[in-house]
PDB file of N, CA and C in Angstrom:
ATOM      1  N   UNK A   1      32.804 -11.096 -10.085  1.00  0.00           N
ATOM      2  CA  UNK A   1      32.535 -10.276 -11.244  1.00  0.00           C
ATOM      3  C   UNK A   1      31.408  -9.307 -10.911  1.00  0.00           C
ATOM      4  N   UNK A   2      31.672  -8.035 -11.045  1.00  0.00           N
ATOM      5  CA  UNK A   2      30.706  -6.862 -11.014  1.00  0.00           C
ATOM      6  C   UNK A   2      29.453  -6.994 -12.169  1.00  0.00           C
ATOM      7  N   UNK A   3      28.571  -6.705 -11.827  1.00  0.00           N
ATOM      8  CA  UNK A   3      27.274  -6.602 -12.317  1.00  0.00           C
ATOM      9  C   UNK A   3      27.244  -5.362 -12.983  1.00  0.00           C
ATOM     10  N   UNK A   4      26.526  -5.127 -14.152  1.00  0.00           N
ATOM     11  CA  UNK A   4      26.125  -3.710 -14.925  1.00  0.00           C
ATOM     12  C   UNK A   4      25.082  -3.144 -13.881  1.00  0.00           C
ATOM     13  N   UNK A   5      24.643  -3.860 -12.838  1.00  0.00           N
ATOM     14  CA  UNK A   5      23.467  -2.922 -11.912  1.00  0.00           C
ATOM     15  C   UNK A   5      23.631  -2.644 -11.020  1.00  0.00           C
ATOM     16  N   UNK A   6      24.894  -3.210 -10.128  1.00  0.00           N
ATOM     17  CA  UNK A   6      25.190  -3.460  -8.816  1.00  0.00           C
ATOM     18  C   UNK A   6      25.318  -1.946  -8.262  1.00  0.00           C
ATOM     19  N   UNK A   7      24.842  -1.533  -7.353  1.00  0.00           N
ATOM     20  CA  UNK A   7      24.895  -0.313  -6.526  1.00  0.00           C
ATOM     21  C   UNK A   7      23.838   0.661  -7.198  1.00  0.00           C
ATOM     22  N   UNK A   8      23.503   0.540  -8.524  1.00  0.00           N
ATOM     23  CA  UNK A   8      22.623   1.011  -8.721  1.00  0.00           C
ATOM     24  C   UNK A   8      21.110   1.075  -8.637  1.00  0.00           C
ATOM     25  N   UNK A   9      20.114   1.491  -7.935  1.00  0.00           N
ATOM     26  CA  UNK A   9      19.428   1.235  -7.233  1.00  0.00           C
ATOM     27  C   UNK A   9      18.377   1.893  -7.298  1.00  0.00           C
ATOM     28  N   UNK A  10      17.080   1.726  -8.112  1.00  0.00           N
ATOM     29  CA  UNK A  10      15.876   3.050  -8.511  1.00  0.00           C
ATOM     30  C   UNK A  10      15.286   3.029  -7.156  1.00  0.00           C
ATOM     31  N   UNK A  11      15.514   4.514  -6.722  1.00  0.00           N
ATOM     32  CA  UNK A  11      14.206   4.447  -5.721  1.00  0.00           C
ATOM     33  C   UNK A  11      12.956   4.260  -5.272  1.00  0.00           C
ATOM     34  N   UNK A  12      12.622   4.339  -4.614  1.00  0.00           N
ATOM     35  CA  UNK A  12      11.340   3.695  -4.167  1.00  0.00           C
ATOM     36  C   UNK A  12      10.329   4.739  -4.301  1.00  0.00           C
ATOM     37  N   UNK A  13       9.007   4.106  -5.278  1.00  0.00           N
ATOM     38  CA  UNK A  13       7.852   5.261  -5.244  1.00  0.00           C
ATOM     39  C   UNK A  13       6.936   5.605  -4.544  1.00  0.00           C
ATOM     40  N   UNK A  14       6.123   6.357  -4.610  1.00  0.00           N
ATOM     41  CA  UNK A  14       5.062   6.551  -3.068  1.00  0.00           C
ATOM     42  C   UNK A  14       4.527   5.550  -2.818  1.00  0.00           C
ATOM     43  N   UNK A  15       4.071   4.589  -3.467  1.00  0.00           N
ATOM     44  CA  UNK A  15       2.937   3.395  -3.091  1.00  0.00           C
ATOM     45  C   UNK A  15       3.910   2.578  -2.538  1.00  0.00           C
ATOM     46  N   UNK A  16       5.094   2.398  -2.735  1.00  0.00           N
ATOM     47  CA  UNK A  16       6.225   1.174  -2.237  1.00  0.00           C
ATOM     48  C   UNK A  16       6.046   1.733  -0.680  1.00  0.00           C
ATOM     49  N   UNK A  17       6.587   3.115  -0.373  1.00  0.00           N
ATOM     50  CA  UNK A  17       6.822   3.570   0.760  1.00  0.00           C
ATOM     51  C   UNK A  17       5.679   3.725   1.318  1.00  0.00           C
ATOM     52  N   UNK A  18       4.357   4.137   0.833  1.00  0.00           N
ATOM     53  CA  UNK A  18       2.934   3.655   1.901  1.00  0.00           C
ATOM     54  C   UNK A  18       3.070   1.834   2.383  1.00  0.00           C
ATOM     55  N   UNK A  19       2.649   1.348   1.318  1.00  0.00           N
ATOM     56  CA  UNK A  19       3.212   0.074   1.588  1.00  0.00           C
ATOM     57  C   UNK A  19       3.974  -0.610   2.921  1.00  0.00           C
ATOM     58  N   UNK A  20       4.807   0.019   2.659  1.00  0.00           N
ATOM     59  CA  UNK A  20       6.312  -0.632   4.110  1.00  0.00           C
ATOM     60  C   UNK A  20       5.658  -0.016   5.208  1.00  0.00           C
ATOM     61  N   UNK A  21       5.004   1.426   5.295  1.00  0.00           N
ATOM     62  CA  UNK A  21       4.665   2.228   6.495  1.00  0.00           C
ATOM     63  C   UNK A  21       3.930   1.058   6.877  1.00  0.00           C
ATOM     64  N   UNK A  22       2.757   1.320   6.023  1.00  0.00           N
ATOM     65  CA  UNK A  22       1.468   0.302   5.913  1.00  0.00           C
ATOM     66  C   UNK A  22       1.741  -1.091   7.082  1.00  0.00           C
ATOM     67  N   UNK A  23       2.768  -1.749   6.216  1.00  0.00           N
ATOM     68  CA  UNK A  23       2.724  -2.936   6.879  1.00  0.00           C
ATOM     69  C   UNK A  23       3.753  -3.201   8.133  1.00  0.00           C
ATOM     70  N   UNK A  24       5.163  -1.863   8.327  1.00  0.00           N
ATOM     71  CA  UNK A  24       5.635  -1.862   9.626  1.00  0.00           C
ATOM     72  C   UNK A  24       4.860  -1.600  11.044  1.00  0.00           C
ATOM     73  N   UNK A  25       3.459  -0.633  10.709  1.00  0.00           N
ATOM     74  CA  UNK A  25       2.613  -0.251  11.423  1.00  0.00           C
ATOM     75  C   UNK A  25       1.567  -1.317  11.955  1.00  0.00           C
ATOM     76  N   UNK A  26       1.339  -2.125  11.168  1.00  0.00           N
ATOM     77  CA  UNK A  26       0.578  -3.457  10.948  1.00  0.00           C
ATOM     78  C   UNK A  26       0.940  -4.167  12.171  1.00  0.00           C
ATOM     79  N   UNK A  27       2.129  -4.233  11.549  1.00  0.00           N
ATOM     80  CA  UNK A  27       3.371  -5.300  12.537  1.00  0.00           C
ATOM     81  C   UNK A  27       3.172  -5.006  13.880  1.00  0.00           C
ATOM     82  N   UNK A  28       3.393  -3.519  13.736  1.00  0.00           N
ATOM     83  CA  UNK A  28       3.947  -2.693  15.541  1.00  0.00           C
ATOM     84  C   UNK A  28       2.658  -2.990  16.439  1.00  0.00           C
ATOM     85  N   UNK A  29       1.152  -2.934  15.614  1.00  0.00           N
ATOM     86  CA  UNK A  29      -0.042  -2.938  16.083  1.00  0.00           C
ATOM     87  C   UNK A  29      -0.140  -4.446  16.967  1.00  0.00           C
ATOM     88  N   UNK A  30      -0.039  -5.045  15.548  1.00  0.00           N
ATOM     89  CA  UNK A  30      -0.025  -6.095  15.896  1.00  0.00           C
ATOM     90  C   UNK A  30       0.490  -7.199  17.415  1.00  0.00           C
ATOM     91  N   UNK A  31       1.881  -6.508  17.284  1.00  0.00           N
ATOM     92  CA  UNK A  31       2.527  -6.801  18.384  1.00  0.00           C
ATOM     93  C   UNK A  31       2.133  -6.289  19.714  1.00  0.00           C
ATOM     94  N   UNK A  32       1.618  -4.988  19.801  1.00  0.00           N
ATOM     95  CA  UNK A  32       1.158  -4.323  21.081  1.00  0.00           C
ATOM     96  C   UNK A  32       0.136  -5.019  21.218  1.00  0.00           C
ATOM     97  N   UNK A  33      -0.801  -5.276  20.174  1.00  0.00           N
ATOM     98  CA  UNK A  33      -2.349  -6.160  20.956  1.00  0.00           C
ATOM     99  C   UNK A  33      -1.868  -7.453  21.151  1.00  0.00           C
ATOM    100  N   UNK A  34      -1.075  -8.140  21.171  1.00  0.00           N
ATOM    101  CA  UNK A  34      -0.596  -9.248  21.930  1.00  0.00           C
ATOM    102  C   UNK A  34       0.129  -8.920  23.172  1.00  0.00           C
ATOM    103  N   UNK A  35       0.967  -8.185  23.529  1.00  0.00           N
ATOM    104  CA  UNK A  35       1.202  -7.677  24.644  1.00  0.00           C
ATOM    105  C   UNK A  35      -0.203  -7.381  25.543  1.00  0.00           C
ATOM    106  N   UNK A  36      -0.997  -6.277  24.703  1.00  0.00           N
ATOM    107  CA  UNK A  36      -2.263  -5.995  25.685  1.00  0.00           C
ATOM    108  C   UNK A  36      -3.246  -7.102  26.151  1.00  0.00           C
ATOM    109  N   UNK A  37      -3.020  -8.420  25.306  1.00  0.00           N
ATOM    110  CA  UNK A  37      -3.862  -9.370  25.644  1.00  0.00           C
ATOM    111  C   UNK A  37      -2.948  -9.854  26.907  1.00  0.00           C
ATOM    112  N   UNK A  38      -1.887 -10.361  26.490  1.00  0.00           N
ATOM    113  CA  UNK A  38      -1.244 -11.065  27.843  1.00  0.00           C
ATOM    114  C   UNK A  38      -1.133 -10.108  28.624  1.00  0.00           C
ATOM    115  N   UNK A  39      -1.438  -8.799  28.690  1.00  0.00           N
ATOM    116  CA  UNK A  39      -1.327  -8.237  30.477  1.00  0.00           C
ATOM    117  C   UNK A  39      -3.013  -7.995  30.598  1.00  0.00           C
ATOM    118  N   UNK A  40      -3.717  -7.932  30.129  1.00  0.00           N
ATOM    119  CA  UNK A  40      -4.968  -7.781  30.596  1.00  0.00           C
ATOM    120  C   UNK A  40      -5.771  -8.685  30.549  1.00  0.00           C
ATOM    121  N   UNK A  41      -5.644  -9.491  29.331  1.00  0.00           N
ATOM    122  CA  UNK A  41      -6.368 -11.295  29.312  1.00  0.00           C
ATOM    123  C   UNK A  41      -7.475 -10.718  28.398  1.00  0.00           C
ATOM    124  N   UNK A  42      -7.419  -9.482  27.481  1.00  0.00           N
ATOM    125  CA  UNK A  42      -8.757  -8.726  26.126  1.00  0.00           C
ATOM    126  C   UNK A  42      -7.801  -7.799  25.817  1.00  0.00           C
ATOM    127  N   UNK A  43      -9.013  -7.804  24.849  1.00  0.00           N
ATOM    128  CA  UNK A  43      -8.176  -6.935  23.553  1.00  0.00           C
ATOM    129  C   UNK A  43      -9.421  -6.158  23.011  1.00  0.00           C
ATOM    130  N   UNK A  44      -8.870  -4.590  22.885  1.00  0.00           N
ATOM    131  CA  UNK A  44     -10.148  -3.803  22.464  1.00  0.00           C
ATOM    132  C   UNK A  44     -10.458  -4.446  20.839  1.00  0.00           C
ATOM    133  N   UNK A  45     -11.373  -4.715  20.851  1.00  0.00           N
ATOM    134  CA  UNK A  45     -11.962  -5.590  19.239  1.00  0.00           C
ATOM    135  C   UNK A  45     -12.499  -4.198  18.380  1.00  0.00           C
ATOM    136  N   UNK A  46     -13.056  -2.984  18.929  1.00  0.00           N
ATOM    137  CA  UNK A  46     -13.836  -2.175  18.003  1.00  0.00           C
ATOM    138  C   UNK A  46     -12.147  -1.158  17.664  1.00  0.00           C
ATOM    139  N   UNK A  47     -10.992  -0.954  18.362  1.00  0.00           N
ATOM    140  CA  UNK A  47     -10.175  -0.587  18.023  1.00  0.00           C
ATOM    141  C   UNK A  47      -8.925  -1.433  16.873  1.00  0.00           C
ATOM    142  N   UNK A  48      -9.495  -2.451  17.481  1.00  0.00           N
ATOM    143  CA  UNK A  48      -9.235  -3.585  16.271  1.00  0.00           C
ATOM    144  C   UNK A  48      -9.531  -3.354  14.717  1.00  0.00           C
ATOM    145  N   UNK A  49     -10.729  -3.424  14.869  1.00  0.00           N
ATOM    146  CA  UNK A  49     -11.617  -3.866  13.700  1.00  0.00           C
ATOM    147  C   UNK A  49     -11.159  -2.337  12.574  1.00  0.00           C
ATOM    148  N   UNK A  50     -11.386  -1.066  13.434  1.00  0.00           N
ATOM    149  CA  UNK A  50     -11.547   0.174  12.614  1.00  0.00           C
ATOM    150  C   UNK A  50      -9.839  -0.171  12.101  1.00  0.00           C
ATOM    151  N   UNK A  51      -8.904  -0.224  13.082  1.00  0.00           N
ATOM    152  CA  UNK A  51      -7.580  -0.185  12.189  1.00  0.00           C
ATOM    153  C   UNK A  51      -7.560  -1.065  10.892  1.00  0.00           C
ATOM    154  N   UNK A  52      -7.647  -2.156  11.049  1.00  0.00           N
ATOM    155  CA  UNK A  52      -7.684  -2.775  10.156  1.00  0.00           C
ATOM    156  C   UNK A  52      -8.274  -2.321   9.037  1.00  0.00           C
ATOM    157  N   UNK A  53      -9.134  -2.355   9.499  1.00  0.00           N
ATOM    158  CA  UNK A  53     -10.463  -2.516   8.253  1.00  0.00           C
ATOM    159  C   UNK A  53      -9.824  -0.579   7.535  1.00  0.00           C
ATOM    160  N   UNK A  54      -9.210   0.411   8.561  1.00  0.00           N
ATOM    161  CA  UNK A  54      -8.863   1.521   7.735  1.00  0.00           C
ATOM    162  C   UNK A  54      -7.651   1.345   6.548  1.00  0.00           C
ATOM    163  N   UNK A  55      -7.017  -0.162   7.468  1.00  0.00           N
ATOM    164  CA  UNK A  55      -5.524  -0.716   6.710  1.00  0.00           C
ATOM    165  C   UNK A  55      -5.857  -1.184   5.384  1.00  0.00           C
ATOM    166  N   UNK A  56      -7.051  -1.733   5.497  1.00  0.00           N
ATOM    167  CA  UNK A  56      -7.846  -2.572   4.051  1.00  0.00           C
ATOM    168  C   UNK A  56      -7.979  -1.250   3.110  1.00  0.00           C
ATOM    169  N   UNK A  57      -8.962  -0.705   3.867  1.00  0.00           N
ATOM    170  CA  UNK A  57      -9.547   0.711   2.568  1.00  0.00           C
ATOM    171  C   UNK A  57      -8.247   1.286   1.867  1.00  0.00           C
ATOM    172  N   UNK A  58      -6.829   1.627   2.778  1.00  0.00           N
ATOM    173  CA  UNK A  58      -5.802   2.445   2.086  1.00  0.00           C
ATOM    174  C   UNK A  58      -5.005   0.937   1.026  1.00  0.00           C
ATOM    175  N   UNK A  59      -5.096   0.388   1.478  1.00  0.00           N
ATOM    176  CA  UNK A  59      -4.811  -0.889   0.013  1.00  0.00           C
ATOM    177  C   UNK A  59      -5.102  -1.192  -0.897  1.00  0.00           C
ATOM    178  N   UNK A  60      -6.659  -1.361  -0.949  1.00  0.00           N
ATOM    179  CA  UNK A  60      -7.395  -0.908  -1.616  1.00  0.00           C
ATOM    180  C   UNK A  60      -7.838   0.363  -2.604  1.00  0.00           C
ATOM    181  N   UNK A  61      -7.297   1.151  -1.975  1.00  0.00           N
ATOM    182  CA  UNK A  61      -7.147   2.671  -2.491  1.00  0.00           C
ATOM    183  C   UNK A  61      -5.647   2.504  -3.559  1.00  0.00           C
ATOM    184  N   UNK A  62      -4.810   2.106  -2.999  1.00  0.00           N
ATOM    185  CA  UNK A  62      -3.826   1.827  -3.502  1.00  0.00           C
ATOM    186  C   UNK A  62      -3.807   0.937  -4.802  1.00  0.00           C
ATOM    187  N   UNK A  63      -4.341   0.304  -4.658  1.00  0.00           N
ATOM    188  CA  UNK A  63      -4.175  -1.100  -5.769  1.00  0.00           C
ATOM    189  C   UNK A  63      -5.393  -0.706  -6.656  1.00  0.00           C
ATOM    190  N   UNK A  64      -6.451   0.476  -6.393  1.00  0.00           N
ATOM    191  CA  UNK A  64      -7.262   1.203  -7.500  1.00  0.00           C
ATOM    192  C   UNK A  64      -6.076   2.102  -8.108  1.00  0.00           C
ATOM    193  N   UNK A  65      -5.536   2.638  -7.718  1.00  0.00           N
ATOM    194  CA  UNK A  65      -4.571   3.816  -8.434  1.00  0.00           C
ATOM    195  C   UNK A  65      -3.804   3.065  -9.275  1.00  0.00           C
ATOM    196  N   UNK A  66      -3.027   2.089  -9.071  1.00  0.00           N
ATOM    197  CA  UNK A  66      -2.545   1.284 -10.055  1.00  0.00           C
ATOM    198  C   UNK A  66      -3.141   0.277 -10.529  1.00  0.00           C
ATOM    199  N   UNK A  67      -4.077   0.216 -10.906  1.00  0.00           N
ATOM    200  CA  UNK A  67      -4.929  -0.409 -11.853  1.00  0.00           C
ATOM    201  C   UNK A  67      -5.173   0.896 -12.601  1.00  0.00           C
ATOM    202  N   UNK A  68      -5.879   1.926 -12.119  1.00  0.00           N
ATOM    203  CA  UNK A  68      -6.148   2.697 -13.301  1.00  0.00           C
ATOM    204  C   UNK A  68      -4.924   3.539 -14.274  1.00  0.00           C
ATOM    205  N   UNK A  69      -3.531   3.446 -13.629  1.00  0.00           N
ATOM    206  CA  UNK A  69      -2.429   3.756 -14.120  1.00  0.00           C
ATOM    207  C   UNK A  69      -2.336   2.409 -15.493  1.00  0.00           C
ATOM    208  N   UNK A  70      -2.402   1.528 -15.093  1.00  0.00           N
ATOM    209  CA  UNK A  70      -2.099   0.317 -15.555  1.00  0.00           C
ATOM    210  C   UNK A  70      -3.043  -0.035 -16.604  1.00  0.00           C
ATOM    211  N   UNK A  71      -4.323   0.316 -17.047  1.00  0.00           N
ATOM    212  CA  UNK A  71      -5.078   0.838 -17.813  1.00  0.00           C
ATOM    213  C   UNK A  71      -5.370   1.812 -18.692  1.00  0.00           C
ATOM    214  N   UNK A  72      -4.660   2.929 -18.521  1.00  0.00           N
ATOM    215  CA  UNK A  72      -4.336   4.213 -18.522  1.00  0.00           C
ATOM    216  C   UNK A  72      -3.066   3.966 -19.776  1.00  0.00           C
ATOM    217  N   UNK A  73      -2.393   3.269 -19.424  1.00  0.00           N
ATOM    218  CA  UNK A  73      -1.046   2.851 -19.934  1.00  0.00           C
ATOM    219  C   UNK A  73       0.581   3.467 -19.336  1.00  0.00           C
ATOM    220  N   UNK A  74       0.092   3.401 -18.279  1.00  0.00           N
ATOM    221  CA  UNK A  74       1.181   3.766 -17.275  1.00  0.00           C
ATOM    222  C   UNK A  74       1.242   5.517 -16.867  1.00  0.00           C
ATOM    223  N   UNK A  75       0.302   6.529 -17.605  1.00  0.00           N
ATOM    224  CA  UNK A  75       0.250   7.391 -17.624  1.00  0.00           C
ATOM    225  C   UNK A  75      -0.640   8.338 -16.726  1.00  0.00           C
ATOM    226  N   UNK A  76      -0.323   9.165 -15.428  1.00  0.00           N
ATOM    227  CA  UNK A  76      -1.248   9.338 -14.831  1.00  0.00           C
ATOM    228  C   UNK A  76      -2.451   9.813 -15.399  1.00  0.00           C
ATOM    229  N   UNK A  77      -2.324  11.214 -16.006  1.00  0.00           N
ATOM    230  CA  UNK A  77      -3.814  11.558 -16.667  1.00  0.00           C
ATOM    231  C   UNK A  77      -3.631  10.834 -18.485  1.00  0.00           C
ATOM    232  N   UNK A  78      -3.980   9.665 -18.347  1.00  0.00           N
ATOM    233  CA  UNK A  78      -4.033   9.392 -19.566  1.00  0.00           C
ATOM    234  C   UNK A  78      -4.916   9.189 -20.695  1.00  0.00           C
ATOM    235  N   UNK A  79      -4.776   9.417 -21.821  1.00  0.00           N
ATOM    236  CA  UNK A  79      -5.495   9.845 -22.970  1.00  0.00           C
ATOM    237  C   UNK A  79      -6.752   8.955 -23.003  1.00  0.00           C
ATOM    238  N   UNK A  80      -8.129   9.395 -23.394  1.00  0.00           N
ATOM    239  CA  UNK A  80      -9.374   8.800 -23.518  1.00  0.00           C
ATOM    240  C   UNK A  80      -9.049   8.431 -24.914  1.00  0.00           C
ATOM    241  N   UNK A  81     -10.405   7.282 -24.712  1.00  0.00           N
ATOM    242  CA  UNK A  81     -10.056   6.763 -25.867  1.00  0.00           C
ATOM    243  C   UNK A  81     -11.307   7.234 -27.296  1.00  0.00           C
ATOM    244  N   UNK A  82     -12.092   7.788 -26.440  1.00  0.00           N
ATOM    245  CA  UNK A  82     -12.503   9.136 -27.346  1.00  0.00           C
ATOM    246  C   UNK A  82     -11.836   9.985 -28.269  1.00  0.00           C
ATOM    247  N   UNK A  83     -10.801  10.042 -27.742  1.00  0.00           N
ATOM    248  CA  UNK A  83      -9.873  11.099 -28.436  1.00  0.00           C
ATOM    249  C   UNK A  83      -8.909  10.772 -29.460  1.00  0.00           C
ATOM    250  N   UNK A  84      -8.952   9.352 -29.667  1.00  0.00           N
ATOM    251  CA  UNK A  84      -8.241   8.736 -30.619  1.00  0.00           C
ATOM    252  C   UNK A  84      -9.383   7.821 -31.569  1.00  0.00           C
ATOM    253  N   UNK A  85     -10.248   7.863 -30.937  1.00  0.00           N
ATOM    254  CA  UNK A  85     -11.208   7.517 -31.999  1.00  0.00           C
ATOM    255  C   UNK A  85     -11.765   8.492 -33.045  1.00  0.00           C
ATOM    256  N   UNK A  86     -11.916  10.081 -32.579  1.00  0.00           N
ATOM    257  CA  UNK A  86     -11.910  11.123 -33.083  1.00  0.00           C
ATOM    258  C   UNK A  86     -10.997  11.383 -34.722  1.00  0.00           C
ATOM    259  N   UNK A  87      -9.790  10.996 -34.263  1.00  0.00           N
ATOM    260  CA  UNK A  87      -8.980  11.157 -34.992  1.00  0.00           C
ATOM    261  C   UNK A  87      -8.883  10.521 -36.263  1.00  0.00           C
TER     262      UNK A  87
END
């Protein structure tokens, strides 16, 4: 039995698709500094640390934007609440 949703499919929004970059890149990193350890027996740690830690800040960045959407009431520039107290 067919589904009322089946094939239908909302696309994906910018934060989904940072996201996947985000964490396929993660992955790929990931995997090369295990390679670079087993052929050299080290691993650059200060090239380490900055990726990461740049991987943290854009997540972070991320998960502020939707919080303040999500606060906001789903609305990017959304209404103060000044402005309805006004009223």
């Amino acid at each position: 039995m067919k589904g009322k949703y089946e094939g239908k499919r909302e696309p994906l929004n910018t934060s989904a698709k940072v996201l996947i970059l985000l964490g396929t890149f993660l992955v790929a990193f990931i995997v090369a500094m295990i390679v670079t350890f087993w052929a050299r027996g080290s691993v650059p740690d200060t090239l380490i640390q900055c990726v990461l830690g740049g991987s943290g800040v854009e997540a972070l960045a991320l998960a502020g934007i939707k919080i303040s959407k999500v606060i906001s009431g789903g609305r990017a520039g959304g209404k103060d609440d000044s402005d309805e107290l006004a009223d």
